[in-house]
Each structure stands twice: as structure tokens, then as C-alpha cells.
PDB file of N, CA and C in Angstrom:
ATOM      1  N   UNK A   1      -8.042 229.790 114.695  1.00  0.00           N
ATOM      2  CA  UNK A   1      -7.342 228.675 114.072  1.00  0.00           C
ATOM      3  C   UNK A   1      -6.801 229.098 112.715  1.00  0.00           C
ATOM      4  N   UNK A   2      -7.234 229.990 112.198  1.00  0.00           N
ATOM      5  CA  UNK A   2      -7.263 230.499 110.541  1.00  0.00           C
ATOM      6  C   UNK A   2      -5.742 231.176 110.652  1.00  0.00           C
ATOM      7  N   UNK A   3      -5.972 231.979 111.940  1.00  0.00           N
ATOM      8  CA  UNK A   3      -4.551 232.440 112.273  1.00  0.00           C
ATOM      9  C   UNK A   3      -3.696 231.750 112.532  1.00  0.00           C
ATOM     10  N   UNK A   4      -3.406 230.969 113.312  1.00  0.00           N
ATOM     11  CA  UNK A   4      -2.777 229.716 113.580  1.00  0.00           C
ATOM     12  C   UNK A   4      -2.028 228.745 112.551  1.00  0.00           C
ATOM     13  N   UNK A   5      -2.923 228.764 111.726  1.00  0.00           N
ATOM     14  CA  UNK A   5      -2.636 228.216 110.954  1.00  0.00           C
ATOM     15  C   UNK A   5      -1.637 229.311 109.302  1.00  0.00           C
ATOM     16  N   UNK A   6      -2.441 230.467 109.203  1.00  0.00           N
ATOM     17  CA  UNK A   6      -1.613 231.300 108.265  1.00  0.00           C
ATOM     18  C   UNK A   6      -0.284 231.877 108.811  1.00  0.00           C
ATOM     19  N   UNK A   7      -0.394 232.363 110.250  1.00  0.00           N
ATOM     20  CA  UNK A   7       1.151 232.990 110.584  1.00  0.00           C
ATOM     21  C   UNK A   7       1.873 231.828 111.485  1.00  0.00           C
ATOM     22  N   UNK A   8       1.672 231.054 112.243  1.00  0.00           N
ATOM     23  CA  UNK A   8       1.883 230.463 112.899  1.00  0.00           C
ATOM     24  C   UNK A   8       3.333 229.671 112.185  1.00  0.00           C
ATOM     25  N   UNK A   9       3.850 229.054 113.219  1.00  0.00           N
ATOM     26  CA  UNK A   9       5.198 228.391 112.445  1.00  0.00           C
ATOM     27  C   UNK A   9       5.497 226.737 113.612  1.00  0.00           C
ATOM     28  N   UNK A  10       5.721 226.045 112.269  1.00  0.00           N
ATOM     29  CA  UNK A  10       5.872 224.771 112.643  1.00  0.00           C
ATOM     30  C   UNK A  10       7.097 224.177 112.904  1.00  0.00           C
ATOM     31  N   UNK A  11       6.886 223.224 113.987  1.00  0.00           N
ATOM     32  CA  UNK A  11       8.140 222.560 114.378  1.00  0.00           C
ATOM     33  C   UNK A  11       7.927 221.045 114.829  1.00  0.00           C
ATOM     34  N   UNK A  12       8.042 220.056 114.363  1.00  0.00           N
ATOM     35  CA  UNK A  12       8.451 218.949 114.043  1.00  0.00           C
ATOM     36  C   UNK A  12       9.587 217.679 115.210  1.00  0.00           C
ATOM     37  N   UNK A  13       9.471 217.224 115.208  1.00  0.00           N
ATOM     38  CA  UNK A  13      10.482 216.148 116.334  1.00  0.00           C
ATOM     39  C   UNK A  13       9.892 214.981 115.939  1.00  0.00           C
ATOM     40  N   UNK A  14      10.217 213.430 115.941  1.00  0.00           N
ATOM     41  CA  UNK A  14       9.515 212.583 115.374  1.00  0.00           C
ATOM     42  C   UNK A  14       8.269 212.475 115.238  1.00  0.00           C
ATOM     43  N   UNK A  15       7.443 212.150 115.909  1.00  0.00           N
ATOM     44  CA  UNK A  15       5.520 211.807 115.533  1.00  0.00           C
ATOM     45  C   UNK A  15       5.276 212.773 115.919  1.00  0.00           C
ATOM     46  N   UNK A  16       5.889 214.031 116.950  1.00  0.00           N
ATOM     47  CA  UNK A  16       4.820 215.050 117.019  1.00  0.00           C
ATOM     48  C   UNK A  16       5.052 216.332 116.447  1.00  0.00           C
ATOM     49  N   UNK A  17       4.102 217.285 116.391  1.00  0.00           N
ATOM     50  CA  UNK A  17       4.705 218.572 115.404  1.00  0.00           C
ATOM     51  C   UNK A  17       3.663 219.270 116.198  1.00  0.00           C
ATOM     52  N   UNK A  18       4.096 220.393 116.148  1.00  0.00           N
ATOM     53  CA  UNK A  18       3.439 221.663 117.221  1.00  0.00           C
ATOM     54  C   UNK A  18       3.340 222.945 116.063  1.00  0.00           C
ATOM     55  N   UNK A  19       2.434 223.730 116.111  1.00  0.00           N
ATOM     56  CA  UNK A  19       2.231 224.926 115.282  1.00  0.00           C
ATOM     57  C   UNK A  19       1.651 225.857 116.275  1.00  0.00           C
ATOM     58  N   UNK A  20       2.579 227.315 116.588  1.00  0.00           N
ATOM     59  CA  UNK A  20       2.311 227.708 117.321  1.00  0.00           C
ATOM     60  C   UNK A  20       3.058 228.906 117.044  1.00  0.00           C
ATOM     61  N   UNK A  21       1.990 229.975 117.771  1.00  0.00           N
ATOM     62  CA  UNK A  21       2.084 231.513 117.977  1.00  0.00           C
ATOM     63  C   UNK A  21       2.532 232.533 118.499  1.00  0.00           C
ATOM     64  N   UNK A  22       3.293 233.367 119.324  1.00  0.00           N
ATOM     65  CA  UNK A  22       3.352 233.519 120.241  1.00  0.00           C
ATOM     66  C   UNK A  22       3.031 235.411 120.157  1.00  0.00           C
ATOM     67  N   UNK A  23       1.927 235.543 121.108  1.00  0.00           N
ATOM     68  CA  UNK A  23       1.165 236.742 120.665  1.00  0.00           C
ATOM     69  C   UNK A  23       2.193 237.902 121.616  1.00  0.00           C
ATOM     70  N   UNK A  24       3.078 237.546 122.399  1.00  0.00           N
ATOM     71  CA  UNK A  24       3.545 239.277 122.868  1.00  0.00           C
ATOM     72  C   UNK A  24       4.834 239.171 122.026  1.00  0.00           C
ATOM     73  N   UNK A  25       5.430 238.298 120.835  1.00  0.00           N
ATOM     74  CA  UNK A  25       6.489 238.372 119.767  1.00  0.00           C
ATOM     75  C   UNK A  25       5.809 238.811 118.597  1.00  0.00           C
ATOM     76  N   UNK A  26       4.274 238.780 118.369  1.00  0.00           N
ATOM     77  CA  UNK A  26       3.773 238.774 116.997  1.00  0.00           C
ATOM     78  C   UNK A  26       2.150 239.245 117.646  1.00  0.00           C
ATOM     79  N   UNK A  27       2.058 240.275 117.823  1.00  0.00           N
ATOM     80  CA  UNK A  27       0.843 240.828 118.214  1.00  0.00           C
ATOM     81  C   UNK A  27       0.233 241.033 116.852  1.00  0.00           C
ATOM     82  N   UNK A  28      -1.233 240.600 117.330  1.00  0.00           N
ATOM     83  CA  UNK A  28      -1.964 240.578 116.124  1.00  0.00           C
ATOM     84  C   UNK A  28      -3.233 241.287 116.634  1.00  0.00           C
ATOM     85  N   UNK A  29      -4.221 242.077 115.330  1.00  0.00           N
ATOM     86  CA  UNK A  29      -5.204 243.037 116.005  1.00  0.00           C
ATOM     87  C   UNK A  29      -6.541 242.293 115.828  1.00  0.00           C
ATOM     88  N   UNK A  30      -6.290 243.131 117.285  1.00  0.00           N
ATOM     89  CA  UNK A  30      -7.628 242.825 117.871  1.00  0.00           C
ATOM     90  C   UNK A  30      -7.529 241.175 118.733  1.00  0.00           C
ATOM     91  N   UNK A  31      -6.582 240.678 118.427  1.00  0.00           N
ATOM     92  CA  UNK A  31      -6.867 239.382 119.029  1.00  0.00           C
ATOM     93  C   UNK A  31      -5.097 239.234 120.541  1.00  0.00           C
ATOM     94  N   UNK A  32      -5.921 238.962 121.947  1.00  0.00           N
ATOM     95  CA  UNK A  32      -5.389 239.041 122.952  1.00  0.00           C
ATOM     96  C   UNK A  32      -5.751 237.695 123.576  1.00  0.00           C
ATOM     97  N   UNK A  33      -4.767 236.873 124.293  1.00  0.00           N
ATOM     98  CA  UNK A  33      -4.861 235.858 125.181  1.00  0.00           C
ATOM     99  C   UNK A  33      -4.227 235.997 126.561  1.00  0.00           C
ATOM    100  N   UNK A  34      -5.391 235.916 127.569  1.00  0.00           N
ATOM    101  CA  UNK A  34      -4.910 235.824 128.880  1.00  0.00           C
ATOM    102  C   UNK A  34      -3.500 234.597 129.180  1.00  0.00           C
ATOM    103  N   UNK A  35      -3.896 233.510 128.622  1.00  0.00           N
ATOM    104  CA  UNK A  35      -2.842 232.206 129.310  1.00  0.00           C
ATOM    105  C   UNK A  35      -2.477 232.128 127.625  1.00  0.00           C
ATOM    106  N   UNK A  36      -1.946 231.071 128.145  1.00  0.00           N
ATOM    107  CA  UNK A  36      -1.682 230.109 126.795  1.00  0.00           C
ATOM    108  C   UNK A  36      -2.930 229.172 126.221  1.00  0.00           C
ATOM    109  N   UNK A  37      -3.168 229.100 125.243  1.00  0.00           N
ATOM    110  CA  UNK A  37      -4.078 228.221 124.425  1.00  0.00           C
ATOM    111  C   UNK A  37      -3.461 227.040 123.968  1.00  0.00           C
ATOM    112  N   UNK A  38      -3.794 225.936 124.099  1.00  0.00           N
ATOM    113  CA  UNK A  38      -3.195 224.527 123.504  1.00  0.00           C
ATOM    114  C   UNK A  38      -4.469 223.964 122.838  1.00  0.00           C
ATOM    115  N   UNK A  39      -4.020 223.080 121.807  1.00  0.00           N
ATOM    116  CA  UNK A  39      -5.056 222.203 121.370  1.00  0.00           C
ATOM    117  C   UNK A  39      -4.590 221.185 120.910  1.00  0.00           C
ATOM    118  N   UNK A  40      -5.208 220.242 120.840  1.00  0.00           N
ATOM    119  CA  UNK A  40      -4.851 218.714 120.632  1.00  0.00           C
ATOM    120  C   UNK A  40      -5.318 218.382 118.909  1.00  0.00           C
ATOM    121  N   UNK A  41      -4.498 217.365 118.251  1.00  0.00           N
ATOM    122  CA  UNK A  41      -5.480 216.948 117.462  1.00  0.00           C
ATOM    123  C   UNK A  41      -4.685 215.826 116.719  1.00  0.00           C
ATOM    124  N   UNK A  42      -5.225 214.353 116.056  1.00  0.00           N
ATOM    125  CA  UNK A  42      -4.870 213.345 115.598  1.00  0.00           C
ATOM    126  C   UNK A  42      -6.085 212.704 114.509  1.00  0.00           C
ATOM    127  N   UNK A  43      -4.987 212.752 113.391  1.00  0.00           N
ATOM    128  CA  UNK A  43      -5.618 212.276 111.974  1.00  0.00           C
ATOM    129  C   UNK A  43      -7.318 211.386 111.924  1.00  0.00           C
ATOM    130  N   UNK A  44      -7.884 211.508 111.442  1.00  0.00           N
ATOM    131  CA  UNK A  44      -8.828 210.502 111.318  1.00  0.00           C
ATOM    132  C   UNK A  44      -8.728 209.395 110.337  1.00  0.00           C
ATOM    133  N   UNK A  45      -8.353 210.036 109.276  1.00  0.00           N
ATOM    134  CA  UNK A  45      -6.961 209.131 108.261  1.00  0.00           C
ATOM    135  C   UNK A  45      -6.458 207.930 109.004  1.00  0.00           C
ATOM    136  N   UNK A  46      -5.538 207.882 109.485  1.00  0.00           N
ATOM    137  CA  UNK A  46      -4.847 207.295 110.421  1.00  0.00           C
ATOM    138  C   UNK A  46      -5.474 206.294 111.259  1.00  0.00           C
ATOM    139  N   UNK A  47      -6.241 207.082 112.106  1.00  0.00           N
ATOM    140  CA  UNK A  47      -7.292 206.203 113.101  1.00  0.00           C
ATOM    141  C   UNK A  47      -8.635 206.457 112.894  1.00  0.00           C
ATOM    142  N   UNK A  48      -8.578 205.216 112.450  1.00  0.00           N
ATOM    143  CA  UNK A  48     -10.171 205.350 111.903  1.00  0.00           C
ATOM    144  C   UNK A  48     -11.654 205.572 113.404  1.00  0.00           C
ATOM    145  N   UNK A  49     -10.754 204.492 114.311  1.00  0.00           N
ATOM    146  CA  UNK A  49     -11.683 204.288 115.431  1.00  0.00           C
ATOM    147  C   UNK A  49     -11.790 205.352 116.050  1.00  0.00           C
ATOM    148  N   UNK A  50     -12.705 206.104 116.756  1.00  0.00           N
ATOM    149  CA  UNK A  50     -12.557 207.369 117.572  1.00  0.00           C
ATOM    150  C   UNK A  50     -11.776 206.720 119.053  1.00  0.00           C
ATOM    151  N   UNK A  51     -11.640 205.486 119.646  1.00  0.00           N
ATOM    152  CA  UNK A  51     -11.051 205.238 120.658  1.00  0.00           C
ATOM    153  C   UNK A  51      -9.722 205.623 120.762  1.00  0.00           C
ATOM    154  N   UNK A  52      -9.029 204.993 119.468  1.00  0.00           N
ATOM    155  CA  UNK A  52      -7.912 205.257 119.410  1.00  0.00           C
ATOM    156  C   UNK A  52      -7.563 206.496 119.131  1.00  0.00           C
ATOM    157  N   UNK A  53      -8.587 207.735 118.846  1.00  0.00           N
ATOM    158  CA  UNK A  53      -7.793 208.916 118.337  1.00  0.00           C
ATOM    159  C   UNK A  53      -8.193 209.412 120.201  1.00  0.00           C
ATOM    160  N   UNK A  54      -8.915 209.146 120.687  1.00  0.00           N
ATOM    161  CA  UNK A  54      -9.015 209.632 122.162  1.00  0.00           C
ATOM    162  C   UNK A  54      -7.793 209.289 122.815  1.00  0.00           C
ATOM    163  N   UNK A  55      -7.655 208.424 122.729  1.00  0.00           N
ATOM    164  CA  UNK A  55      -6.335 207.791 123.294  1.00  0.00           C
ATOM    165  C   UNK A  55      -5.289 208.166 123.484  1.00  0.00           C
ATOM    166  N   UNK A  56      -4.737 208.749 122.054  1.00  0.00           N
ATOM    167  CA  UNK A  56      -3.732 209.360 121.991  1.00  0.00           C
ATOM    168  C   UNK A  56      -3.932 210.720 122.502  1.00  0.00           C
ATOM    169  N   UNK A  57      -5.022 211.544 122.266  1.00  0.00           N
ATOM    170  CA  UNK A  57      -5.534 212.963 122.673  1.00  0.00           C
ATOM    171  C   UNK A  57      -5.275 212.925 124.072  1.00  0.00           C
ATOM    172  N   UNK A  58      -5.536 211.957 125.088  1.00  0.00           N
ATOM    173  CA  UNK A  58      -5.565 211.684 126.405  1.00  0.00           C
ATOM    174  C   UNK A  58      -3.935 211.951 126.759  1.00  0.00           C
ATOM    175  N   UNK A  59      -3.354 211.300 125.778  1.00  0.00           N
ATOM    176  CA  UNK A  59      -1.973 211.175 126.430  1.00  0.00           C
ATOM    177  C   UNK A  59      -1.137 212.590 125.995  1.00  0.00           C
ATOM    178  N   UNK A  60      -1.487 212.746 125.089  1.00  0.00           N
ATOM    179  CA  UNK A  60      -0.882 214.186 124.849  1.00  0.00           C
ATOM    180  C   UNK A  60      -0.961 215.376 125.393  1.00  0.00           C
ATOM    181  N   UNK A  61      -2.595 215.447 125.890  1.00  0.00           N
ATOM    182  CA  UNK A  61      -2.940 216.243 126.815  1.00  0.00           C
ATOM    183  C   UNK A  61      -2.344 216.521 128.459  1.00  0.00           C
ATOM    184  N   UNK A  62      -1.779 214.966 128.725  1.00  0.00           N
ATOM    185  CA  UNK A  62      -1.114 214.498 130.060  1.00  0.00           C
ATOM    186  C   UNK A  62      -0.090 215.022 129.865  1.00  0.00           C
ATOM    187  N   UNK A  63       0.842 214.407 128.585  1.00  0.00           N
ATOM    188  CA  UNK A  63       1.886 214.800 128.446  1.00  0.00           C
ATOM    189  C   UNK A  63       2.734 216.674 128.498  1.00  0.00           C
ATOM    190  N   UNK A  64       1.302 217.090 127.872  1.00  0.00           N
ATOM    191  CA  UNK A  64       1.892 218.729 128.337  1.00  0.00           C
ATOM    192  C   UNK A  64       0.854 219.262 129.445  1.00  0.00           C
ATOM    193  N   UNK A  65       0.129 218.390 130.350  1.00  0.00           N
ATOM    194  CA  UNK A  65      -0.083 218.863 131.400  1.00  0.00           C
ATOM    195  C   UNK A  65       1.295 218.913 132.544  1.00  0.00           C
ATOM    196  N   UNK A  66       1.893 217.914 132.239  1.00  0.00           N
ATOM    197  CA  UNK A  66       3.170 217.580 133.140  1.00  0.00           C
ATOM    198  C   UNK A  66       4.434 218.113 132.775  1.00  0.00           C
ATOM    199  N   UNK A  67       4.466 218.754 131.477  1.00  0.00           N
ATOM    200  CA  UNK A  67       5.627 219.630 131.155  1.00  0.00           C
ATOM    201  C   UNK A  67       5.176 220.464 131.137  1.00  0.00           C
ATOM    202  N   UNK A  68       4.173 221.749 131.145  1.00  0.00           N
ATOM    203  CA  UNK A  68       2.983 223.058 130.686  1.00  0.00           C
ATOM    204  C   UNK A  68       4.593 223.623 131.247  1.00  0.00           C
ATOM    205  N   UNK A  69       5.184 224.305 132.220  1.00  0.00           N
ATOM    206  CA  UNK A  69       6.482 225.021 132.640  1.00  0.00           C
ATOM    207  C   UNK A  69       7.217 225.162 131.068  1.00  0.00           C
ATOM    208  N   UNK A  70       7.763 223.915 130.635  1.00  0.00           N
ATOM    209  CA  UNK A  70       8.664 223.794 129.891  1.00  0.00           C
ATOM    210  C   UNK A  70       8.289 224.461 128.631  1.00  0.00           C
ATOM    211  N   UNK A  71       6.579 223.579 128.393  1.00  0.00           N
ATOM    212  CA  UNK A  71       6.175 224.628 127.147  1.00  0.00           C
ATOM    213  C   UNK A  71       6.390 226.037 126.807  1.00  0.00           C
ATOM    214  N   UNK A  72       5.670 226.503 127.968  1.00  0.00           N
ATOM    215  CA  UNK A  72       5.603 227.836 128.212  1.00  0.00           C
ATOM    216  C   UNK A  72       6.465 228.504 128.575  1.00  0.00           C
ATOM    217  N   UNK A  73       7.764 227.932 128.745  1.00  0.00           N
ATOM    218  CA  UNK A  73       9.201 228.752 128.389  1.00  0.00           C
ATOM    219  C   UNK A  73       9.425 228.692 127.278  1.00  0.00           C
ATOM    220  N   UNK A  74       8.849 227.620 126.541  1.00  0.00           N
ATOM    221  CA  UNK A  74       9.787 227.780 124.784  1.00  0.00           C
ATOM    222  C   UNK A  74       8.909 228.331 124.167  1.00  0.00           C
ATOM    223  N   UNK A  75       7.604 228.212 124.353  1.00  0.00           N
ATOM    224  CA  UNK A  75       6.726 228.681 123.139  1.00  0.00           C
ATOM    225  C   UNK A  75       5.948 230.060 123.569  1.00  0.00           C
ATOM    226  N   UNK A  76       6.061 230.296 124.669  1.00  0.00           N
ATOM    227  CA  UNK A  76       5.497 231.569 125.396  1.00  0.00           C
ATOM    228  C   UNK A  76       4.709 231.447 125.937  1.00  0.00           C
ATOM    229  N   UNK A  77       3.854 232.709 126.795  1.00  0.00           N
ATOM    230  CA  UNK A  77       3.195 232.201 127.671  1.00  0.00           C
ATOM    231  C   UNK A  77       1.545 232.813 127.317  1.00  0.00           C
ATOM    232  N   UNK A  78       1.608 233.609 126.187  1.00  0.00           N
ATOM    233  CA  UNK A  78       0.413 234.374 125.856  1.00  0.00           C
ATOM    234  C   UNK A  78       0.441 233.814 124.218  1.00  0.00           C
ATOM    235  N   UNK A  79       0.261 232.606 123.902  1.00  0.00           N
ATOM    236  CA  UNK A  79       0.608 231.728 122.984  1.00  0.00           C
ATOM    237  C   UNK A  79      -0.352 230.908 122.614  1.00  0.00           C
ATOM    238  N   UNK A  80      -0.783 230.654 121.328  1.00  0.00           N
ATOM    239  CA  UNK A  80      -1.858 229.967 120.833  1.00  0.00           C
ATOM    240  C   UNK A  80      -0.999 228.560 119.879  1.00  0.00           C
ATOM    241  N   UNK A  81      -1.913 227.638 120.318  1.00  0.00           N
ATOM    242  CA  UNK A  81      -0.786 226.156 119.725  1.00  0.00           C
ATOM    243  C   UNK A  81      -1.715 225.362 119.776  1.00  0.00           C
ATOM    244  N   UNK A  82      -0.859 224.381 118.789  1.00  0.00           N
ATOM    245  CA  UNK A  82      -1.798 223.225 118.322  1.00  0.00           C
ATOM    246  C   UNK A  82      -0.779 221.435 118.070  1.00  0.00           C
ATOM    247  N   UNK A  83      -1.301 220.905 118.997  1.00  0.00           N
ATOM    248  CA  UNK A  83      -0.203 219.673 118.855  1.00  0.00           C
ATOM    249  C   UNK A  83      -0.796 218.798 117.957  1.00  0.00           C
ATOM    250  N   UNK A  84       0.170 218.076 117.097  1.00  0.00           N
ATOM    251  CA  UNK A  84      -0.457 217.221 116.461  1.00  0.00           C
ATOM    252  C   UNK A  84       0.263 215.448 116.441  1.00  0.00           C
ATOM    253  N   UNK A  85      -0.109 214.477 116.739  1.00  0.00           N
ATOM    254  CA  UNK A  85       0.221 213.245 116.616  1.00  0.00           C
ATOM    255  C   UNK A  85       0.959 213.114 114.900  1.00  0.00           C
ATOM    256  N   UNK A  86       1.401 212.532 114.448  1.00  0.00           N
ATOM    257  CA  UNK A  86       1.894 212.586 112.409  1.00  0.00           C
ATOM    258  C   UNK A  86       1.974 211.405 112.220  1.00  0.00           C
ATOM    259  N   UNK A  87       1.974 210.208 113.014  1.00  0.00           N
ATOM    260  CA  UNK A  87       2.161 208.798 112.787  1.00  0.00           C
ATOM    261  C   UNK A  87       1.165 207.878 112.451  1.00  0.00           C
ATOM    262  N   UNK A  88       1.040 206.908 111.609  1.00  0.00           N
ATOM    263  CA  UNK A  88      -0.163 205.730 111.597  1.00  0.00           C
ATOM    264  C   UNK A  88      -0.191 205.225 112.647  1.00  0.00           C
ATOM    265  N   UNK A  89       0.868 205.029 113.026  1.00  0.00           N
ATOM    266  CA  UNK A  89       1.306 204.276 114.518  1.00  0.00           C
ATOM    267  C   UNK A  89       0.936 204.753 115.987  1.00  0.00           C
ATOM    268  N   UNK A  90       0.301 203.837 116.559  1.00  0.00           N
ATOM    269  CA  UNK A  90       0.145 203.956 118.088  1.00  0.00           C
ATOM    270  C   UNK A  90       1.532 204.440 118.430  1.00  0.00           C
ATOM    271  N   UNK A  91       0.955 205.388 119.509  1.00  0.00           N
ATOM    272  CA  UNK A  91       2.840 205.515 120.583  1.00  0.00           C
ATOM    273  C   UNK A  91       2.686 204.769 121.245  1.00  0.00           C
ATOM    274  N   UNK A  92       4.517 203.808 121.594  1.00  0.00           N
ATOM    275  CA  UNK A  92       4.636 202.372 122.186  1.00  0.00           C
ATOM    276  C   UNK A  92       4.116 202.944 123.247  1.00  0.00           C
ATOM    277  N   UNK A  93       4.367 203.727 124.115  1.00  0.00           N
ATOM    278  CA  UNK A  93       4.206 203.410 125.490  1.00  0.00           C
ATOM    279  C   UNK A  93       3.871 205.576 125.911  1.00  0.00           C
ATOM    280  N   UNK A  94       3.865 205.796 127.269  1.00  0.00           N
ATOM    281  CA  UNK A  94       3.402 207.060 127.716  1.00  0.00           C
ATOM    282  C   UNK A  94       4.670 207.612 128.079  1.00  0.00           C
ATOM    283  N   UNK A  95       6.202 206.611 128.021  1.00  0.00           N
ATOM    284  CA  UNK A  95       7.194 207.569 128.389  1.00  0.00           C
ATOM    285  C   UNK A  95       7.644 207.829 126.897  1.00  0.00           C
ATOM    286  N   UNK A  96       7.890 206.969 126.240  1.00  0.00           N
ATOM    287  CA  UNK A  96       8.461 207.845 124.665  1.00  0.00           C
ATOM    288  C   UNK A  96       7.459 209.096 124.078  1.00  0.00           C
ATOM    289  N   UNK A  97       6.325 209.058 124.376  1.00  0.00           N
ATOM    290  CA  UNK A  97       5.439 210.105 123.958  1.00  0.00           C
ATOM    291  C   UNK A  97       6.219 211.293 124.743  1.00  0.00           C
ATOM    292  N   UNK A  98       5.874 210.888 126.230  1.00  0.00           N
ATOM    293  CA  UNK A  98       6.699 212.133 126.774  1.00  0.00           C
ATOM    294  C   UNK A  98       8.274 212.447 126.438  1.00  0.00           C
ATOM    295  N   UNK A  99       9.189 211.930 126.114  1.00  0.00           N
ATOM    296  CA  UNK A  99      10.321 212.014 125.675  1.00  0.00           C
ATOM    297  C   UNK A  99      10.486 212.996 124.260  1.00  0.00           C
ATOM    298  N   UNK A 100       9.864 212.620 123.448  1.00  0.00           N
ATOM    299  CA  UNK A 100       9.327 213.302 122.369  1.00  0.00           C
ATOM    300  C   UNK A 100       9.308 214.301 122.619  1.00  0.00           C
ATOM    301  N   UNK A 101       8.087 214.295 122.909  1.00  0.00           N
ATOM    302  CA  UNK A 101       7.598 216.007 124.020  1.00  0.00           C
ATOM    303  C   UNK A 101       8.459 217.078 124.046  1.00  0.00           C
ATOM    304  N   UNK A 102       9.423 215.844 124.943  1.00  0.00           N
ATOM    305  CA  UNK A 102      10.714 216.944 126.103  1.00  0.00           C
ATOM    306  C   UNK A 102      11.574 217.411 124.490  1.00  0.00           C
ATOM    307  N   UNK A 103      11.963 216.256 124.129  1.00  0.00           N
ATOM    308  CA  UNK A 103      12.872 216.783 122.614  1.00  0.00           C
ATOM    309  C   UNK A 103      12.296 217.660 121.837  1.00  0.00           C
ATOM    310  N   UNK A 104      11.043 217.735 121.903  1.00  0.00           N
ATOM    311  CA  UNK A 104      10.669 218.776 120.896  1.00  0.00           C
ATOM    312  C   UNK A 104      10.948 220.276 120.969  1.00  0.00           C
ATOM    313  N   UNK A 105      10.481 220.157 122.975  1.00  0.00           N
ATOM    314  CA  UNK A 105      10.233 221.483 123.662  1.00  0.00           C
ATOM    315  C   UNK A 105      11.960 221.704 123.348  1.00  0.00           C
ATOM    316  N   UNK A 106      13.173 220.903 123.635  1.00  0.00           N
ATOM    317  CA  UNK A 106      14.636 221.615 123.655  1.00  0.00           C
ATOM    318  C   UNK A 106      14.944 221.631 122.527  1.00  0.00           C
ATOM    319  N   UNK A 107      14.476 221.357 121.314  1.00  0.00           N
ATOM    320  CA  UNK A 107      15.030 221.533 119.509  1.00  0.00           C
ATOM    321  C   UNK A 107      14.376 223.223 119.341  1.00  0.00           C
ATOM    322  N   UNK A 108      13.570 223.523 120.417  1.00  0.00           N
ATOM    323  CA  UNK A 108      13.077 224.888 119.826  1.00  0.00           C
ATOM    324  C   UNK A 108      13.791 225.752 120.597  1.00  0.00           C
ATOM    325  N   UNK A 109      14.447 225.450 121.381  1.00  0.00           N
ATOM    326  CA  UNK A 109      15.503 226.499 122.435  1.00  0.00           C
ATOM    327  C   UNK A 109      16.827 227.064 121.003  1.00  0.00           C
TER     328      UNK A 109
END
């Protein structure tokens, strides 16, 4: 994560923002990934309740279970990443989350 976070590079689309690696563009030593690595994560700031930060974790997780192709054309496929929710706000519904998503994955093409 230390890495992830120092070389890693961010990209942004409304509520969600992705920080991510991609290890056969930026090989780093000693450290190798079979697949891709994803991780989820949403403010506690924000949502105080742990329901609601599950909630959203749930859907985000769906959300790039059902695009993982798309990801993994833009961000690579031996790639360490980290999604993050940025809003106080609930997402209205499970298709604008995914919409998002999709916009994010084609602003990085």
C-alpha cells in the first residue's frame, strides 16, 4: 500500500477516484503480481455507520466485478489499485455508480 500510494498515480471522475499501478510499465524490486490486485475503500469521515460504508464497498466491488475486462484493459493486468468512493453522499442508485465506473475506465484511455 506504501507503494501504492508513493508511485502510484491518480485518476478521478466524479465520486470515484482510483490510484493505481501498473507493475509490467513500472516494475518495482522485488515486488511481482500474478493477477491484478483491487481494493476497495470509503471514508469513515463521511459514513459514520459501518452499514453504510459496507454498502457502498458492496457495490463497488459489483461494480468492477462486472466491468474487471474493461479495468484490466486500462489499468493493466499485473496491476495493484485502490478504488475510492470521495462523496458524503450515498450513490443514488447501482446504475450511476456503474456509469461512473465506465467513465472513469474511458477518461484513462
Amino acid at each position: 500500500i506504501d507503494l501504492l500510494f508513493g508511485k502510484g498515480k491518480w485518476l478521478t471522475n466524479g465520486d470515484l477516484r482510483v490510484i493505481s499501478i501498473d507493475l509490467n510499465k513500472k516494475p518495482q524490486e522485488g515486488l511481482s503480481v500474478e493477477n491484478q490486485k483491487v481494493g476497495v475503500s470509503v471514508s469513515k469521515r463521511y459514513f459514520k455507520k459501518a452499514v453504510h460504508r459496507n454498502r457502498i464497498k458492496r457495490q463497488l466491488r459489483e461494480v468492477y466485478r462486472l466491468n474487471k475486462a474493461m479495468f484490466s484493459e486500462v489499468f493493466g493486468t499485473h496491476s495493484l489499485s485502490m478504488i475510492f468512493w470521495v462523496s458524503s453522499e450515498m450513490p443514488k442508485d447501482f446504475k450511476s455508480l456503474e456509469q461512473n465506473f465506465i467513465s472513469l475506465c474511458k477518461s484513462k484511455k
